[in-house]
PDB file of N, CA and C in Angstrom:
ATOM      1  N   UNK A   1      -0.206   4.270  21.804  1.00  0.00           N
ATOM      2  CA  UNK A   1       0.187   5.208  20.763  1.00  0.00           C
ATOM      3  C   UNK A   1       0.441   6.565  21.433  1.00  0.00           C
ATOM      4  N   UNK A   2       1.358   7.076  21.611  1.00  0.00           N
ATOM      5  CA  UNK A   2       1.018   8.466  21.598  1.00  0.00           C
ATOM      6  C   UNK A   2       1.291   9.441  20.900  1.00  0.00           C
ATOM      7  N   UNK A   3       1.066  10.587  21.635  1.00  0.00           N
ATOM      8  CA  UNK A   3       0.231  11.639  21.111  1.00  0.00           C
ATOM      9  C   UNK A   3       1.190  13.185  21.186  1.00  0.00           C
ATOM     10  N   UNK A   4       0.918  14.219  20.292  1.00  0.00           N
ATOM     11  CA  UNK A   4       2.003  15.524  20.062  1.00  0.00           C
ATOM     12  C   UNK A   4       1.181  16.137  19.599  1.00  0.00           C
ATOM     13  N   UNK A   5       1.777  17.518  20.184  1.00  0.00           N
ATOM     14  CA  UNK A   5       1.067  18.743  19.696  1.00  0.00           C
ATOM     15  C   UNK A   5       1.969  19.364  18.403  1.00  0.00           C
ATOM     16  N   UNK A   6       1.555  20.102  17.453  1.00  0.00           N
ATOM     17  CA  UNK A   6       1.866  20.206  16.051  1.00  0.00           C
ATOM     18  C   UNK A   6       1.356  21.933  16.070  1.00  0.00           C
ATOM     19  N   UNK A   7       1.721  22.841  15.620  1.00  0.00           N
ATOM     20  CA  UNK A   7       1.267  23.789  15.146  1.00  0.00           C
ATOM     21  C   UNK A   7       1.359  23.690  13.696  1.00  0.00           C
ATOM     22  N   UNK A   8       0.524  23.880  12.934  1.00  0.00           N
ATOM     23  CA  UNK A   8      -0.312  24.129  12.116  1.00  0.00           C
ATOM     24  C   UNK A   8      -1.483  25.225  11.769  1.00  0.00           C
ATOM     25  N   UNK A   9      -1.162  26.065  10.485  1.00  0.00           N
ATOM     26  CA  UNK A   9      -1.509  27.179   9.972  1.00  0.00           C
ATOM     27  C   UNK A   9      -2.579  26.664   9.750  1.00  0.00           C
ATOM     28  N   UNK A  10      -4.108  27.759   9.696  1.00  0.00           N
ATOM     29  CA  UNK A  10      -4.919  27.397   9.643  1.00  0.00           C
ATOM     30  C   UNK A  10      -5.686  27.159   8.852  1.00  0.00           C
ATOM     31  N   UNK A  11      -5.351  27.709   7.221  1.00  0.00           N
ATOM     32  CA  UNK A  11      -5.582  27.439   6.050  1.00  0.00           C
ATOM     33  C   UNK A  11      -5.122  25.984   5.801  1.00  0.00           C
ATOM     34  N   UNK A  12      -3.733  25.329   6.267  1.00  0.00           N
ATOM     35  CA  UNK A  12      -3.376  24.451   6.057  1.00  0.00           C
ATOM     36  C   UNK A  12      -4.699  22.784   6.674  1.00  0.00           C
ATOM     37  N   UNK A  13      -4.634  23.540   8.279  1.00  0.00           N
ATOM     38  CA  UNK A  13      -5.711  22.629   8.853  1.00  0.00           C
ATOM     39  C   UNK A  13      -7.262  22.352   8.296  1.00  0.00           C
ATOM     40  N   UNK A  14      -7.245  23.534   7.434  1.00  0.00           N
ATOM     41  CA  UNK A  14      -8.848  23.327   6.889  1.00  0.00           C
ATOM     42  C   UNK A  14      -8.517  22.283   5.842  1.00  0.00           C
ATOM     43  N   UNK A  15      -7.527  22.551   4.990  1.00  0.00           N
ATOM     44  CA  UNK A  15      -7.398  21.748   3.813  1.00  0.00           C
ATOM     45  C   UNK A  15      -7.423  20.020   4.645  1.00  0.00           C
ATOM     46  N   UNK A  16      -6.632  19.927   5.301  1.00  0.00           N
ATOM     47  CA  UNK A  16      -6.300  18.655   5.914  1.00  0.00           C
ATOM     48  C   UNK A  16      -8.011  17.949   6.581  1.00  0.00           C
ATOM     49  N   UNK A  17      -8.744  18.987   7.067  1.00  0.00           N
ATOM     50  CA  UNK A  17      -9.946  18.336   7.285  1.00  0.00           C
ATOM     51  C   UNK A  17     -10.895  17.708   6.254  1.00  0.00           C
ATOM     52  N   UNK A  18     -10.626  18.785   5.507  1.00  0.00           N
ATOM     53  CA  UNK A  18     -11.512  18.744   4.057  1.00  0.00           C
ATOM     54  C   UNK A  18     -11.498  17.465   3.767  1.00  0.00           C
ATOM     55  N   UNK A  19      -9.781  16.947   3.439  1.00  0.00           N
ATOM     56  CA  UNK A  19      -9.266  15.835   2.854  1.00  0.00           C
ATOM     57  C   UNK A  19      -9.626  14.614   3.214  1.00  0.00           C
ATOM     58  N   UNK A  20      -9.787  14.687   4.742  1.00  0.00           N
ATOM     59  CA  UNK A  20      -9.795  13.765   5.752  1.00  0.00           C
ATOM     60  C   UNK A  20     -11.926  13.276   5.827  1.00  0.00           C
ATOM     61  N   UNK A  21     -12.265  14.572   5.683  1.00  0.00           N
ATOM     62  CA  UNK A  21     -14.012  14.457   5.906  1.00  0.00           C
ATOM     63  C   UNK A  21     -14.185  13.807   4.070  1.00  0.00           C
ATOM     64  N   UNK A  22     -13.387  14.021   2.971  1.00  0.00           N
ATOM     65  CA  UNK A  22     -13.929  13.139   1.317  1.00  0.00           C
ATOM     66  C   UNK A  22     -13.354  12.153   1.987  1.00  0.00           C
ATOM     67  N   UNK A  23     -12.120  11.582   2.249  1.00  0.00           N
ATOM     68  CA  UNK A  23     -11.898   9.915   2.424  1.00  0.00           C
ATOM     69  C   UNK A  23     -12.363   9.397   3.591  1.00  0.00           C
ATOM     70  N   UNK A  24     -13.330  10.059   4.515  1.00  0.00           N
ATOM     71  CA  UNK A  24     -14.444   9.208   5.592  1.00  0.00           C
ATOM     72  C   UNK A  24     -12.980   9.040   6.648  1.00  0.00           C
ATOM     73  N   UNK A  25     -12.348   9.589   6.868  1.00  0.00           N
ATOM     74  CA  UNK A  25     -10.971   9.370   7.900  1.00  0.00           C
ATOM     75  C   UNK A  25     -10.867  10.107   8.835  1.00  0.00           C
ATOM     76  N   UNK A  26      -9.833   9.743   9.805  1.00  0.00           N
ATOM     77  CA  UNK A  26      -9.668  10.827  10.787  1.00  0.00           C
ATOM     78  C   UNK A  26      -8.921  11.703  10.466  1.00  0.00           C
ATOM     79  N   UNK A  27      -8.625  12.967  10.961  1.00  0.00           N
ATOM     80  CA  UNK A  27      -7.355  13.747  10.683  1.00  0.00           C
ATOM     81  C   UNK A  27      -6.152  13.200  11.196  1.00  0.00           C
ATOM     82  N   UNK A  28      -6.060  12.468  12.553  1.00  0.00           N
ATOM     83  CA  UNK A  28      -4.837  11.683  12.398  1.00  0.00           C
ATOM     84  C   UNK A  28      -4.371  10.796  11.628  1.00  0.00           C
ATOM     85  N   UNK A  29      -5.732   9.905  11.016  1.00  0.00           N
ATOM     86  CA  UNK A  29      -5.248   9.017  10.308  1.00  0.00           C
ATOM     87  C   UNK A  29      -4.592   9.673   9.448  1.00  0.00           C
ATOM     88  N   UNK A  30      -5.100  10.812   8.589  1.00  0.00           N
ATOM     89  CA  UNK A  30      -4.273  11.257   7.447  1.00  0.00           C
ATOM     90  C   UNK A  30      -3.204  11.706   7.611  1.00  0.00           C
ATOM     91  N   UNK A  31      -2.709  12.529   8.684  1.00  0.00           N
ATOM     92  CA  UNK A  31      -1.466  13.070   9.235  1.00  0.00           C
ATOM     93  C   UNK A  31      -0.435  11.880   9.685  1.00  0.00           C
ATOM     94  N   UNK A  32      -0.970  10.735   9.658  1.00  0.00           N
ATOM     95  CA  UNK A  32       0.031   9.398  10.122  1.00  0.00           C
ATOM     96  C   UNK A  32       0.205   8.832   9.228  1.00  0.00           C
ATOM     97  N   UNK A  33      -0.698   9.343   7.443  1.00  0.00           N
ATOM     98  CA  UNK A  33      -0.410   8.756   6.369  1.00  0.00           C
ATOM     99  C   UNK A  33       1.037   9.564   5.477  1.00  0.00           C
ATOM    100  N   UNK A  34       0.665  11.142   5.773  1.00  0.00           N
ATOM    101  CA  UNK A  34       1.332  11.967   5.236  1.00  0.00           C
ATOM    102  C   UNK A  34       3.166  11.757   6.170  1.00  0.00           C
ATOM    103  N   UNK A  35       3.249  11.283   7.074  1.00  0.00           N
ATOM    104  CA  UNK A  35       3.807  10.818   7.217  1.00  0.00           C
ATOM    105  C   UNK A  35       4.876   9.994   7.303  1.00  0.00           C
ATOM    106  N   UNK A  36       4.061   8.772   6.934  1.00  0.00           N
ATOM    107  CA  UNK A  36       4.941   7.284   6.626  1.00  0.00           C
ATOM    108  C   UNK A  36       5.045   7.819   4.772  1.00  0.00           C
ATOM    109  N   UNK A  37       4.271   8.816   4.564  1.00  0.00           N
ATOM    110  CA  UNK A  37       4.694   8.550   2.964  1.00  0.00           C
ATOM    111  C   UNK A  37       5.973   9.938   2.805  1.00  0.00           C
ATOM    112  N   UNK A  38       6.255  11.009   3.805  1.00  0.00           N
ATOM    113  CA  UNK A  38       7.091  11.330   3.753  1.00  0.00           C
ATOM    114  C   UNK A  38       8.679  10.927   4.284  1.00  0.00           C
ATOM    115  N   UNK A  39       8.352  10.085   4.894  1.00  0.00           N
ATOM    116  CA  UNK A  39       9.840   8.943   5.801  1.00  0.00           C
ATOM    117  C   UNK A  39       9.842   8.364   4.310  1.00  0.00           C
ATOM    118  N   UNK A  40       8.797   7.633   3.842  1.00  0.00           N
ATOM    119  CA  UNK A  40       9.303   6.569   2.617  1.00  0.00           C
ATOM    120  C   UNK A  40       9.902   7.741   1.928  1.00  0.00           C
ATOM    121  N   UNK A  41       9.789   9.097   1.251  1.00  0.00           N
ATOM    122  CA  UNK A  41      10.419   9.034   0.154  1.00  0.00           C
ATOM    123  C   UNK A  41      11.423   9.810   0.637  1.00  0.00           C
ATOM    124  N   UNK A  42      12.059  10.160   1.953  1.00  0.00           N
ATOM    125  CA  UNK A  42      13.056  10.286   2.324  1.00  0.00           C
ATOM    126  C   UNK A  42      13.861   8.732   2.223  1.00  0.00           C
ATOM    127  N   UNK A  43      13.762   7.824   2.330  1.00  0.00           N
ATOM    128  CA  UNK A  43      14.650   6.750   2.332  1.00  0.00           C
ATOM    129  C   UNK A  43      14.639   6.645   0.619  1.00  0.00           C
ATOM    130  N   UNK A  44      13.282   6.652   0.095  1.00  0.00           N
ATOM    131  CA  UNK A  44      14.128   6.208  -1.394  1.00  0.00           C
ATOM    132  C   UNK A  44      15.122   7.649  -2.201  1.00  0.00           C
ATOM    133  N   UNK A  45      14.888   8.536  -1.744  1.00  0.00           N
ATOM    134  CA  UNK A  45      15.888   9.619  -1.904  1.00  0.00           C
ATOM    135  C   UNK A  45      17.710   8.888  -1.671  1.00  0.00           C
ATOM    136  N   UNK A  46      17.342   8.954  -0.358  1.00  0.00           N
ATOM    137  CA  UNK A  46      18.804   8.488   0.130  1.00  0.00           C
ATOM    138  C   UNK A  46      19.553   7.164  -0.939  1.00  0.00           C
ATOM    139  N   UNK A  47      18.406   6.466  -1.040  1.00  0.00           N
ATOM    140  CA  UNK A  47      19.066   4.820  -1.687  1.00  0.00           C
ATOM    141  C   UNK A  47      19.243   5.466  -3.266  1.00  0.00           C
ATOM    142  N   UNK A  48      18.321   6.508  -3.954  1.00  0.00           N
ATOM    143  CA  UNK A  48      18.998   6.907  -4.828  1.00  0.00           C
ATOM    144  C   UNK A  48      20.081   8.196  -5.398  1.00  0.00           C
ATOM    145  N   UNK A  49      20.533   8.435  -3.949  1.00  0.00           N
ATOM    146  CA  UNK A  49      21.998   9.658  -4.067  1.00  0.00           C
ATOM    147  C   UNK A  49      23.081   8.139  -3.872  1.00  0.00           C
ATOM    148  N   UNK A  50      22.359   6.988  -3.118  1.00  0.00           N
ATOM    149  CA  UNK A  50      23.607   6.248  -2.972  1.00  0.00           C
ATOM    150  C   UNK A  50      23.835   5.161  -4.243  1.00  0.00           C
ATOM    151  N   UNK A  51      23.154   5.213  -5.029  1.00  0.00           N
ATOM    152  CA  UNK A  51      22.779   4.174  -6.270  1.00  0.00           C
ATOM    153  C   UNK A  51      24.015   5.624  -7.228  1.00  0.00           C
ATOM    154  N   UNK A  52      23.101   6.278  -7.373  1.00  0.00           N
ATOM    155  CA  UNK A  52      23.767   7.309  -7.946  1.00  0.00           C
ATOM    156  C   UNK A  52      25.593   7.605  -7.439  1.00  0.00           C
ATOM    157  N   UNK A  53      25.725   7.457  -6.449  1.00  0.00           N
ATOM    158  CA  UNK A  53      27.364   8.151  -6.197  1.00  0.00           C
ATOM    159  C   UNK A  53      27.874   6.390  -6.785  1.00  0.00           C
ATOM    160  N   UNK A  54      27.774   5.249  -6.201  1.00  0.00           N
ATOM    161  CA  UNK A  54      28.279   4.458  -7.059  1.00  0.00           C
ATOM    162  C   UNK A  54      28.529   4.329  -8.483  1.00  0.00           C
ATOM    163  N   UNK A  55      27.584   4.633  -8.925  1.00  0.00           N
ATOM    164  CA  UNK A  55      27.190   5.161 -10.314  1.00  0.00           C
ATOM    165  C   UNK A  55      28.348   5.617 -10.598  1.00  0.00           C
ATOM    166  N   UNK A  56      28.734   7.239 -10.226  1.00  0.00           N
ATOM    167  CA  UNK A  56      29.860   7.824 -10.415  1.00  0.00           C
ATOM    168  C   UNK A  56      31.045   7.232  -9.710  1.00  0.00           C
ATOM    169  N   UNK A  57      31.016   6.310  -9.129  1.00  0.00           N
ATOM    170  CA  UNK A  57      32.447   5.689  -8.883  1.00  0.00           C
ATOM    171  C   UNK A  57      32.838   5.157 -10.011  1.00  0.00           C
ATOM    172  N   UNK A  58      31.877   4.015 -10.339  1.00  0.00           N
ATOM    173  CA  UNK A  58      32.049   3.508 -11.875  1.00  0.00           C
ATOM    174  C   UNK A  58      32.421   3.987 -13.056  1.00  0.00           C
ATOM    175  N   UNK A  59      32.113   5.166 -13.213  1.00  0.00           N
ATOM    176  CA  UNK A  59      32.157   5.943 -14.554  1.00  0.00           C
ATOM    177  C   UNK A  59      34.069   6.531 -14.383  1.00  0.00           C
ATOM    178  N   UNK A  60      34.058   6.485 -12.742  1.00  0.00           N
ATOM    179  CA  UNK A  60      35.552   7.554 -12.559  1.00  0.00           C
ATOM    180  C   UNK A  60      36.592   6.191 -12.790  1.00  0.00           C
ATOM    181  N   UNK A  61      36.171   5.378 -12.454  1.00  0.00           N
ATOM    182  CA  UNK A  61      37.278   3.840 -12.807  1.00  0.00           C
ATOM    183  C   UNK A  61      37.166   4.084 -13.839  1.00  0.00           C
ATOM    184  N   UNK A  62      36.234   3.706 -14.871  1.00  0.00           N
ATOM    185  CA  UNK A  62      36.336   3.482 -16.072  1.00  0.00           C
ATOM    186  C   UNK A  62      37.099   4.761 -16.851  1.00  0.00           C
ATOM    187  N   UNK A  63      36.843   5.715 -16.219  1.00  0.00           N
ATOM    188  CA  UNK A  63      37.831   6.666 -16.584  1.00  0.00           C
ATOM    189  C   UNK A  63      39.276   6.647 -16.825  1.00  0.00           C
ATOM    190  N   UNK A  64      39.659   6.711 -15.543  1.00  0.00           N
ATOM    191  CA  UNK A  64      40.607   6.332 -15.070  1.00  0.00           C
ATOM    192  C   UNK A  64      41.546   5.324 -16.017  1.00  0.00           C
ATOM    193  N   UNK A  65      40.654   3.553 -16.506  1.00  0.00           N
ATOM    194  CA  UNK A  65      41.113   3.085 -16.755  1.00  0.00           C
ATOM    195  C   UNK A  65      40.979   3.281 -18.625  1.00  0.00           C
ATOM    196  N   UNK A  66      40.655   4.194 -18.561  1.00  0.00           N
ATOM    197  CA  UNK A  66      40.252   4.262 -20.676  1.00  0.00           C
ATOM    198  C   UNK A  66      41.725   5.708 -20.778  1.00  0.00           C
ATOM    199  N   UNK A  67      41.668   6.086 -19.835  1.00  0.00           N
ATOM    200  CA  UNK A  67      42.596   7.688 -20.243  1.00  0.00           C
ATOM    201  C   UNK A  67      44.117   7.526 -20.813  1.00  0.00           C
ATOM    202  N   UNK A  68      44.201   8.156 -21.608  1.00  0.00           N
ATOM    203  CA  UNK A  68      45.393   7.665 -22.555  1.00  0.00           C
ATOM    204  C   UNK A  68      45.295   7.336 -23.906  1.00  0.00           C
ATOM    205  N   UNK A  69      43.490   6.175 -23.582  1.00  0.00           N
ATOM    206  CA  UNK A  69      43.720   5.653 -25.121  1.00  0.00           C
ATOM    207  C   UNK A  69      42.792   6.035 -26.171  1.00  0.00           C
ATOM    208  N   UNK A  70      42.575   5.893 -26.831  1.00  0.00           N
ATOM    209  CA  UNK A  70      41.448   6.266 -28.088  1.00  0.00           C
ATOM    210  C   UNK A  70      40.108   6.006 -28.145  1.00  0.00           C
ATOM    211  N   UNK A  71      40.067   5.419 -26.925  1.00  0.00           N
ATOM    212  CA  UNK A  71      38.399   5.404 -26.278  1.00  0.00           C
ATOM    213  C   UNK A  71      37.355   6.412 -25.751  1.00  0.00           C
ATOM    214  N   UNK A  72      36.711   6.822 -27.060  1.00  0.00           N
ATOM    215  CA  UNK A  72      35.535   7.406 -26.765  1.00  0.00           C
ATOM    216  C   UNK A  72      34.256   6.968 -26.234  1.00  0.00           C
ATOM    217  N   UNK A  73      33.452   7.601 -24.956  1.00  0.00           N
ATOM    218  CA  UNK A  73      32.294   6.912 -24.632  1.00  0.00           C
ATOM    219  C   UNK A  73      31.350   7.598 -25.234  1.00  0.00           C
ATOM    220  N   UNK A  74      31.651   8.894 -25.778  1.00  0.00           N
ATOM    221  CA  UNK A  74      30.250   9.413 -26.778  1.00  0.00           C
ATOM    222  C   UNK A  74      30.115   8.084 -28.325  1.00  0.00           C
ATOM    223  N   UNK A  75      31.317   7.728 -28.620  1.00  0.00           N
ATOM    224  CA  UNK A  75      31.406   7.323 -29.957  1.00  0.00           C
ATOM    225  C   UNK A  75      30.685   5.554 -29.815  1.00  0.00           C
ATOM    226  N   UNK A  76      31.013   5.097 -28.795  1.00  0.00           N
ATOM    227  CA  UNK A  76      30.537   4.174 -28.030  1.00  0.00           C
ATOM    228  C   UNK A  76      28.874   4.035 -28.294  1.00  0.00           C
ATOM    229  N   UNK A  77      28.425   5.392 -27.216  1.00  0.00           N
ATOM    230  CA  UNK A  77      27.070   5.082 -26.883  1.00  0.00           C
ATOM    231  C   UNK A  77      26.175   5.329 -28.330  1.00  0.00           C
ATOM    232  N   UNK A  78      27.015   6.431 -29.068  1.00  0.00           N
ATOM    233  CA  UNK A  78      26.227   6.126 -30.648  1.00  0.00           C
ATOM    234  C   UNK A  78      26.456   5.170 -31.508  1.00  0.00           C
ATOM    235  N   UNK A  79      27.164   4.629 -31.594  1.00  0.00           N
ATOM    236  CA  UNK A  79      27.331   3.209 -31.817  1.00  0.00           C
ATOM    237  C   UNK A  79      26.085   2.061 -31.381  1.00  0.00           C
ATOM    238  N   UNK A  80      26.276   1.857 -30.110  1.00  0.00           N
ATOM    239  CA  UNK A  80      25.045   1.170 -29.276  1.00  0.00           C
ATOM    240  C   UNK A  80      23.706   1.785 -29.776  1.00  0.00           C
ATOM    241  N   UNK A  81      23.806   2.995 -29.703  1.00  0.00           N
ATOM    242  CA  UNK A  81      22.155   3.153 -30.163  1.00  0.00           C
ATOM    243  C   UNK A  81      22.124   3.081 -31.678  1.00  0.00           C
ATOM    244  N   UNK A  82      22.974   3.445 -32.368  1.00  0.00           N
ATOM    245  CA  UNK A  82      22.590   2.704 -34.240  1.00  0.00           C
ATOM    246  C   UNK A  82      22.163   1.445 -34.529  1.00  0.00           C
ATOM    247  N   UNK A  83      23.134   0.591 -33.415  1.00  0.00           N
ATOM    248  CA  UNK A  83      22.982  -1.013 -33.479  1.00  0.00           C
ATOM    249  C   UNK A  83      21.356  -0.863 -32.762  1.00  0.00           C
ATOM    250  N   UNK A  84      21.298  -0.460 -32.191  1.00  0.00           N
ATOM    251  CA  UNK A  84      19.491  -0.653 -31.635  1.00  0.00           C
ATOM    252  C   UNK A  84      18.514  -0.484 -32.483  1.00  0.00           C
ATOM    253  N   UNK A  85      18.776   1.068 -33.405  1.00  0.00           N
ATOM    254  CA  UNK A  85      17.884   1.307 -34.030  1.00  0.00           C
ATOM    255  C   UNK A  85      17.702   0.302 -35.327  1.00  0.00           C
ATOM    256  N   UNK A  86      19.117  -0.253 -35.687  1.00  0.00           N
ATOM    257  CA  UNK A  86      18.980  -1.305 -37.135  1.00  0.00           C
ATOM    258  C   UNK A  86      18.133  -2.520 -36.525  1.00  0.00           C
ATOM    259  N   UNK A  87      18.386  -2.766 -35.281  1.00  0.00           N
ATOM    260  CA  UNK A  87      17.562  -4.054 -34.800  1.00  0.00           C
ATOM    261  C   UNK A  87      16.610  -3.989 -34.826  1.00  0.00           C
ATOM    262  N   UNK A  88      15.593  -2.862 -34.637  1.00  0.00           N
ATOM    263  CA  UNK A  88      14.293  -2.618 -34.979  1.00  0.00           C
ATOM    264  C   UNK A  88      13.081  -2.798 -36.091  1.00  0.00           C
TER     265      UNK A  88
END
């Protein structure tokens, strides 16, 4: 495994001990937790700007392909939700 030096403020380092001395851990362990849980929600970020821009590809086709005609998607989606609420 190795090993890096980090500067770190020292208010910050107390908190991190604190944290580390209630869950019986090391301070690396916690700093290798804070970590992998900041990589994870950098990747689910990414998968949802890319969920999302598809998203808007979809909406710009459908655009695209409704423009011209008398197709409303506000009139649509209240529609869909009346039919929901009578199903209830």
């Amino acid at each position: 495994m190795s090993r890096v030096i980090v500067t770190i403020p020292d208010q910050l380092l107390n908190t991190l001990d604190q944290e580390a001395k209630k869950e019986a851990r090391t301070r690396s362990e916690v700093v290798r937790e804070a970590i992998r849980s900041y990589i994870e929600q950098k990747k689910e970020e990414a998968e949802f700007r890319a969920r999302q821009a598809e998203a808007f590809r979809h909406m710009d086709e459908a655009r695209k392909k409704t423009a011209g005609s008398d197709f409303s998607g506000s009139d649509f989606i209240i529609k869909w939700r009346n039919r929901l609420a009578a199903d209830e």
